[in-house]
C-alpha atoms as a PDB file:
ATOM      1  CA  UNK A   1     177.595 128.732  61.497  1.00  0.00           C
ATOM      2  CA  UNK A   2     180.107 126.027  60.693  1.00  0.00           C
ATOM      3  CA  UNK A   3     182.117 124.550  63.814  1.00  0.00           C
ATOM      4  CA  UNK A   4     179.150 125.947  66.382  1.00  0.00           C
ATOM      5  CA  UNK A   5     177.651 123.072  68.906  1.00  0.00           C
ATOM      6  CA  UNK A   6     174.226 124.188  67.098  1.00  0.00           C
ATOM      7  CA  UNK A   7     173.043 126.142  64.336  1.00  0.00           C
ATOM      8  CA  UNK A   8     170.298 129.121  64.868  1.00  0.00           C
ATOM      9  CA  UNK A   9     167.987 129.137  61.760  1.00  0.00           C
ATOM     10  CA  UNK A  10     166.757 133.053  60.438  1.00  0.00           C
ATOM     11  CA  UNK A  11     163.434 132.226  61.783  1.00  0.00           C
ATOM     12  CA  UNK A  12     164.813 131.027  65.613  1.00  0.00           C
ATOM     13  CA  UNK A  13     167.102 133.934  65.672  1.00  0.00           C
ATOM     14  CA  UNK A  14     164.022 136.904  64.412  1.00  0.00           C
ATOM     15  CA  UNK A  15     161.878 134.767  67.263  1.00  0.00           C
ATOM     16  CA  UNK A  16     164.467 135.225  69.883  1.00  0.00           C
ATOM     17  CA  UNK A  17     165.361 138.505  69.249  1.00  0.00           C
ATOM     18  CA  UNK A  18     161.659 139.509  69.588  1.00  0.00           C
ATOM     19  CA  UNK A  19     161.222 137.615  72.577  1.00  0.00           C
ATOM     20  CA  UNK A  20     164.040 139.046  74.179  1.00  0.00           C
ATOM     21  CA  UNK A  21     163.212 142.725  73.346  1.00  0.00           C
ATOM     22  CA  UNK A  22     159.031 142.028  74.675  1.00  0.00           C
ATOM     23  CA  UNK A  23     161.072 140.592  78.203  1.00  0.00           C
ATOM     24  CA  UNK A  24     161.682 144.181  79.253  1.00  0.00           C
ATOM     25  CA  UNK A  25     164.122 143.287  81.005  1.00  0.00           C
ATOM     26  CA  UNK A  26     167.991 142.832  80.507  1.00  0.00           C
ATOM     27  CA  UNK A  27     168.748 139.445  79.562  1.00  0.00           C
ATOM     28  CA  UNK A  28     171.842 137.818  79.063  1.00  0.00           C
ATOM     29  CA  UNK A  29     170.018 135.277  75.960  1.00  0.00           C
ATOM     30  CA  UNK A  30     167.914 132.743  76.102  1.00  0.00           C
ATOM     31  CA  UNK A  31     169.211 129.087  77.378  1.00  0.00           C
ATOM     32  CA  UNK A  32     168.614 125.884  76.248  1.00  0.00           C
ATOM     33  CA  UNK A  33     169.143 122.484  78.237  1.00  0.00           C
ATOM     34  CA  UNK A  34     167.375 118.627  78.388  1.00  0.00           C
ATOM     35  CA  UNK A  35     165.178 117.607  81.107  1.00  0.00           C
ATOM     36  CA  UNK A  36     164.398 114.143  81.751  1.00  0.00           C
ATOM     37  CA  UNK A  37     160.287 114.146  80.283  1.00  0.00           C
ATOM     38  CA  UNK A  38     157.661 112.518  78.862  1.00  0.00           C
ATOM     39  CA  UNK A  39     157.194 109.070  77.406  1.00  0.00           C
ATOM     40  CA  UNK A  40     160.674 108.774  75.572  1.00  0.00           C
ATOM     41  CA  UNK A  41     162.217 110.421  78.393  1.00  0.00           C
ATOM     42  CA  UNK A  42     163.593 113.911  77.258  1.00  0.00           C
ATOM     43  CA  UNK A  43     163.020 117.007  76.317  1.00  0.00           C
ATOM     44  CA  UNK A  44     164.038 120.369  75.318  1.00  0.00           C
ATOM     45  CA  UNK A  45     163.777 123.507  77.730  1.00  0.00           C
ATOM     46  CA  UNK A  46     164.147 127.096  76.601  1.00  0.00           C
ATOM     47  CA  UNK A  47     164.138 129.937  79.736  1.00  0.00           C
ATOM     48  CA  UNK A  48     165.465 133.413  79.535  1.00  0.00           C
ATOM     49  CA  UNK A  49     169.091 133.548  80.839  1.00  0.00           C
ATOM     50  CA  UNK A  50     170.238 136.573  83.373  1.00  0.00           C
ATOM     51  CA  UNK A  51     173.842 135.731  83.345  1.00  0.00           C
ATOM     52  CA  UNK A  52     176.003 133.551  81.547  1.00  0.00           C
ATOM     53  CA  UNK A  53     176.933 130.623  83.663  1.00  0.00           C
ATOM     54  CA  UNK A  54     180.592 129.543  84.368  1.00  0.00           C
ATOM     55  CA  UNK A  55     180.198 125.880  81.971  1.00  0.00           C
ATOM     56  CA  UNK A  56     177.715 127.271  79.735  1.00  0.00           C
ATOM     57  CA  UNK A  57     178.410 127.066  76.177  1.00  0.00           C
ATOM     58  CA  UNK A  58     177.751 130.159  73.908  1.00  0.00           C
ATOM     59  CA  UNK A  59     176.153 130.636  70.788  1.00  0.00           C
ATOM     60  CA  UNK A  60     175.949 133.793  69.315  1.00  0.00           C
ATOM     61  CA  UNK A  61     173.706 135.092  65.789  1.00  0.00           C
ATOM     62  CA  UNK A  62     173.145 138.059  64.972  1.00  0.00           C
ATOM     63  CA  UNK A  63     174.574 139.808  68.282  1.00  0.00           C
ATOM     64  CA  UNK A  64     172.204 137.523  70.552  1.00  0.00           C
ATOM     65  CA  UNK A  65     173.275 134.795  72.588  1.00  0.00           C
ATOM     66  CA  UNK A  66     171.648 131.293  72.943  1.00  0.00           C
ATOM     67  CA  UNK A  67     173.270 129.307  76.114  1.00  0.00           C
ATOM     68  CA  UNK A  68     173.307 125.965  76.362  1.00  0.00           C
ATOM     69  CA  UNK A  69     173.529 124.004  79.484  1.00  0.00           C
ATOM     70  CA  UNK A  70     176.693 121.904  79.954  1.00  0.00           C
ATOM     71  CA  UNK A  71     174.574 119.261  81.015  1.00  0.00           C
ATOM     72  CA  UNK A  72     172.791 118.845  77.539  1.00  0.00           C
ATOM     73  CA  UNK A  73     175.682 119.242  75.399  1.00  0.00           C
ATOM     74  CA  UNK A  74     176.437 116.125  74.383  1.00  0.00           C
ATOM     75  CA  UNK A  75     172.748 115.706  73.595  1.00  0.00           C
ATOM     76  CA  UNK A  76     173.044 119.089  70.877  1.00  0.00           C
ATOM     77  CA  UNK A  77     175.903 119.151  69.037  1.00  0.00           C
ATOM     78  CA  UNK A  78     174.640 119.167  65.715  1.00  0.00           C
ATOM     79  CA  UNK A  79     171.565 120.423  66.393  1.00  0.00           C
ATOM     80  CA  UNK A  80     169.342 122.794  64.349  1.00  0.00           C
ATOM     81  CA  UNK A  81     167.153 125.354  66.326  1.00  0.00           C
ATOM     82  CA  UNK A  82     164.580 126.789  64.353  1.00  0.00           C
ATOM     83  CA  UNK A  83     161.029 128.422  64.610  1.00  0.00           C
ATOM     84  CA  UNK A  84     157.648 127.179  63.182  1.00  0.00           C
ATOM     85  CA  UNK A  85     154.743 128.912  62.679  1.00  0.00           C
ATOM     86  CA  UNK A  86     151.734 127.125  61.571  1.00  0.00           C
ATOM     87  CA  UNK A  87     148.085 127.016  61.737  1.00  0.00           C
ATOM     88  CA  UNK A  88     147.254 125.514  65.222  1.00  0.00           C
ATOM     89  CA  UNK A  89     150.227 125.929  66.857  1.00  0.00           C
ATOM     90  CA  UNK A  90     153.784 127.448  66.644  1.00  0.00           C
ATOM     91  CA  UNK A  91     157.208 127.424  68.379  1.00  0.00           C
ATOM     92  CA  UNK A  92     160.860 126.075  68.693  1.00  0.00           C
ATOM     93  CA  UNK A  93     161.539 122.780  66.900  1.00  0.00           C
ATOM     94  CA  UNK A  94     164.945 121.296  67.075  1.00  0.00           C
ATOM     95  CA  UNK A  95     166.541 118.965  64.318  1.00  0.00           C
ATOM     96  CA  UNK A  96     168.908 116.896  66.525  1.00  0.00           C
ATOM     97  CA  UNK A  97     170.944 114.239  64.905  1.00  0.00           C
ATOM     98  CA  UNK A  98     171.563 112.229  67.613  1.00  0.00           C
ATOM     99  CA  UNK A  99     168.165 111.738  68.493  1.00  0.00           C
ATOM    100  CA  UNK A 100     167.136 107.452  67.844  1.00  0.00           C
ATOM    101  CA  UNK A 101     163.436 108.452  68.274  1.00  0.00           C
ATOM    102  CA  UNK A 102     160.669 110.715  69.659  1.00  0.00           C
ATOM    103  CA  UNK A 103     157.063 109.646  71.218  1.00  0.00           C
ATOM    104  CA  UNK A 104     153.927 109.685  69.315  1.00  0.00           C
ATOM    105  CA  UNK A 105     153.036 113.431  70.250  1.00  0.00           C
ATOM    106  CA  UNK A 106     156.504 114.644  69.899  1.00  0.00           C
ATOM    107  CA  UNK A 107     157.290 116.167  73.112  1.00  0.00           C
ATOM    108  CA  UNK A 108     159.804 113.914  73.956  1.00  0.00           C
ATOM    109  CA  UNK A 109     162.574 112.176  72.318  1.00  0.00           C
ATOM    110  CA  UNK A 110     165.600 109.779  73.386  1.00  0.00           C
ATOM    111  CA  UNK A 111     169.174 109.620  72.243  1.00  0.00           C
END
């Protein structure tokens, strides 16, 4: 959606809403945030969210909320979250902008 810190591709937003439904639990949305990690020294984190925090930014699509840490905000705006399912392996990918480059395995990145 136009103007959001990040966009939630139709295949992130189906993955999160199935996610959140197999949780059995009530959950406020999933949150996002940056860790300092791996060789180019961040990374993304995704955890299920109880409650929105005070600073936390909101997404919403499709009536769920993604939550992004205020301190990783500056690292996402413009970022696309989306879901990949392939072969070997599947999961969350995120087409960030700002990122200057990523390490050879792609589990880290740096801005």
């Amino acid at each position: 959606m136009p103007g959001q810190l990040i966009s939630i591709s139709d295949a992130a937003a189906g993955r999160i809403a199935y996610l959140l439904k197999q949780r059995g639990k009530p959950s406020a949305g999933i949150k996002v945030g940056i860790r300092s990690r791996g060789c180019s020294g961040l990374s993304y984190t995704i955890e299920y969210a109880d409650e929105v925090s005070k600073f936390d930014e909101v997404v919403e699509r499709d009536g769920m909320k993604v939550l992004i840490d205020p301190k990783a905000v500056m690292f996402l705006i413009g970022t696309e979250m989306d879901f990949v399912e392939e072969k070997l392996k599947s999961g969350f990918v995120f087409r960030n902008p700002n990122e200057k480059g990523r390490c050879g395995c792609g589990e880290s990145f740096h801005v």
